[in-house]
N, C-alpha and C. Protein backbone atom coordinates (compact mmCIF):
# COMPACT_ATOMS: atom_id res chain seq x y z
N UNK A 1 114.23 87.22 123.44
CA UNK A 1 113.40 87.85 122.44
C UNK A 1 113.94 87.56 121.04
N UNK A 2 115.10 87.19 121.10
CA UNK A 2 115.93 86.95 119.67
C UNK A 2 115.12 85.89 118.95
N UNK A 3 115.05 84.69 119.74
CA UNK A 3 114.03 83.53 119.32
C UNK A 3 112.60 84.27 118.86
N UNK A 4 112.14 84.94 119.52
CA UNK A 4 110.32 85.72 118.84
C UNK A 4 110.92 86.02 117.75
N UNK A 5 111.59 86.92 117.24
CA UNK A 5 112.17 87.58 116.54
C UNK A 5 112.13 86.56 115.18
N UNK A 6 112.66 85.58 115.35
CA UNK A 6 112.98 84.73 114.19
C UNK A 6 111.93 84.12 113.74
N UNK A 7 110.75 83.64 115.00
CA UNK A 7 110.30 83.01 114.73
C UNK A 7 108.51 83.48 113.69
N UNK A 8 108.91 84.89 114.02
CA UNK A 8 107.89 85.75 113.18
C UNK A 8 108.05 85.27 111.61
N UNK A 9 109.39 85.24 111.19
CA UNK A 9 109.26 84.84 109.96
C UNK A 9 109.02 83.55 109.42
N UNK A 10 108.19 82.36 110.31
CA UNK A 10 107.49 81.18 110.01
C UNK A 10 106.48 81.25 109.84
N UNK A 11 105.75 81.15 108.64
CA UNK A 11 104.62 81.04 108.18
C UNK A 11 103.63 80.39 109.50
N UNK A 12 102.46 80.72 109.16
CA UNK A 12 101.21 80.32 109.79
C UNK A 12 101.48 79.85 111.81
N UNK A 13 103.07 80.44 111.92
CA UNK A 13 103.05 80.40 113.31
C UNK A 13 103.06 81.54 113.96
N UNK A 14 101.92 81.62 115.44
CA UNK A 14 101.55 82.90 116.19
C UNK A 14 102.66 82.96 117.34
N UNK A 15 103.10 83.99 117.65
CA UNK A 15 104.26 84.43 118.45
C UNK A 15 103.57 85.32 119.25
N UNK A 16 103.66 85.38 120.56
CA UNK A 16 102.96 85.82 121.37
C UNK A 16 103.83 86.92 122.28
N UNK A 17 103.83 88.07 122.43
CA UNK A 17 104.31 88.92 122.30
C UNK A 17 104.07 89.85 123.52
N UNK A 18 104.82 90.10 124.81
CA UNK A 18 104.13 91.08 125.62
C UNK A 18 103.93 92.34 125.26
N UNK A 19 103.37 93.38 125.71
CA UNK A 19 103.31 94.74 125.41
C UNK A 19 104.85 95.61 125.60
N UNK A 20 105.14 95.33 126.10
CA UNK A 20 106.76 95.69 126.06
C UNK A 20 107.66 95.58 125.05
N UNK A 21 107.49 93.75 124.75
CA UNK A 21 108.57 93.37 123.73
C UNK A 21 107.66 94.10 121.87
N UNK A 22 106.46 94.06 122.24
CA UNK A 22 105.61 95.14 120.88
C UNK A 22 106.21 96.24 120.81
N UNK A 23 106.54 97.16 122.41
CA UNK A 23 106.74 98.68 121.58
C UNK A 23 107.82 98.51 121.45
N UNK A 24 108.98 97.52 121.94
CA UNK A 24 110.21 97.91 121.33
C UNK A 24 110.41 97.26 120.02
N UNK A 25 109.87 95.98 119.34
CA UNK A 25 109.45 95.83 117.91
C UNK A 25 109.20 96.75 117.67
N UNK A 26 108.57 97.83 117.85
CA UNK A 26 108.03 99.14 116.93
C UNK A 26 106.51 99.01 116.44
N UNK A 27 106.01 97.99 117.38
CA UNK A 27 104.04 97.83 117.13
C UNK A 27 103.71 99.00 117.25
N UNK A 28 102.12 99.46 116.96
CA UNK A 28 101.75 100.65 117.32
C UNK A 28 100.15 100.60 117.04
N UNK A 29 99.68 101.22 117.63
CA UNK A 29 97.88 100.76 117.35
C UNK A 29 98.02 101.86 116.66
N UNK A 30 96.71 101.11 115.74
CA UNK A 30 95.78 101.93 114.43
C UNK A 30 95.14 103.05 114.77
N UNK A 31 95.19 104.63 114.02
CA UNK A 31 94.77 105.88 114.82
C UNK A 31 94.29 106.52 113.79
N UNK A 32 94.34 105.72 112.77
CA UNK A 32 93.78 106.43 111.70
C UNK A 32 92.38 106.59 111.32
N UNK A 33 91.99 107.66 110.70
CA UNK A 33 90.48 108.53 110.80
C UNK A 33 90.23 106.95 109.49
N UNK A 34 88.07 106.53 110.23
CA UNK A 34 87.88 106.19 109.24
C UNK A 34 87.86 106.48 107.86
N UNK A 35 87.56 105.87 107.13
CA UNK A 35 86.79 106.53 105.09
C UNK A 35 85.60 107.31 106.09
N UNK A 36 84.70 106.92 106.78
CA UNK A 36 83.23 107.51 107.23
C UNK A 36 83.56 108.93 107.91
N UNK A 37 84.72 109.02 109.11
CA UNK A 37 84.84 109.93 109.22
C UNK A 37 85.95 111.21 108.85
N UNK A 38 86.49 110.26 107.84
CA UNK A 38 87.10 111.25 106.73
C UNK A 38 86.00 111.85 106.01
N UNK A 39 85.17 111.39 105.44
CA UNK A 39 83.94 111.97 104.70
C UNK A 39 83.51 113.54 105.87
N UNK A 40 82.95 112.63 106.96
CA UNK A 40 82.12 113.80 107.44
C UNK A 40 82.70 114.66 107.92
N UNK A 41 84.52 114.68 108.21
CA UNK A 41 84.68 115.97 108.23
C UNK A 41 84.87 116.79 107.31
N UNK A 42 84.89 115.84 106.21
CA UNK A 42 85.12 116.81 104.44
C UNK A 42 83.58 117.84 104.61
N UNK A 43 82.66 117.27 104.68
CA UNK A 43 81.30 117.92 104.90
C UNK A 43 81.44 118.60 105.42
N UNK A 44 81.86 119.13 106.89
CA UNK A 44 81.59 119.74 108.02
C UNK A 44 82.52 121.05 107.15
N UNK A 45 83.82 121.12 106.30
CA UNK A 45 84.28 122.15 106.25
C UNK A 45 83.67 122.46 105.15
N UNK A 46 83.04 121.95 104.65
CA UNK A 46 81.83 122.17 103.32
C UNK A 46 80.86 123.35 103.68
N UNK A 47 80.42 123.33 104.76
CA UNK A 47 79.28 124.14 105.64
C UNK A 47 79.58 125.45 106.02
């Protein structure tokens, strides 16, 4: 993994990555509320 590791910092090259070697990089999927439904719950406590 040392080699992935390095090789992240080469421009325009893709490193392919199992789900394992991601969470221990510290990847993490996106969970954040859209702008759209940030809005509509601003509304909802509007009501």
């Amino acid at each position: 993994m040392r080699d992935k590791i390095l090789d992240l910092n080469t421009p325009g090259l893709v490193v392919e990555v199992s789900k394992e070697e991601a969470a221990e990089l510290g990847a993490f999927e996106e969970d954040a509320l859209s702008e759209e439904d940030a809005q509509e719950a601003t509304e909802e406590q509007e009501d």
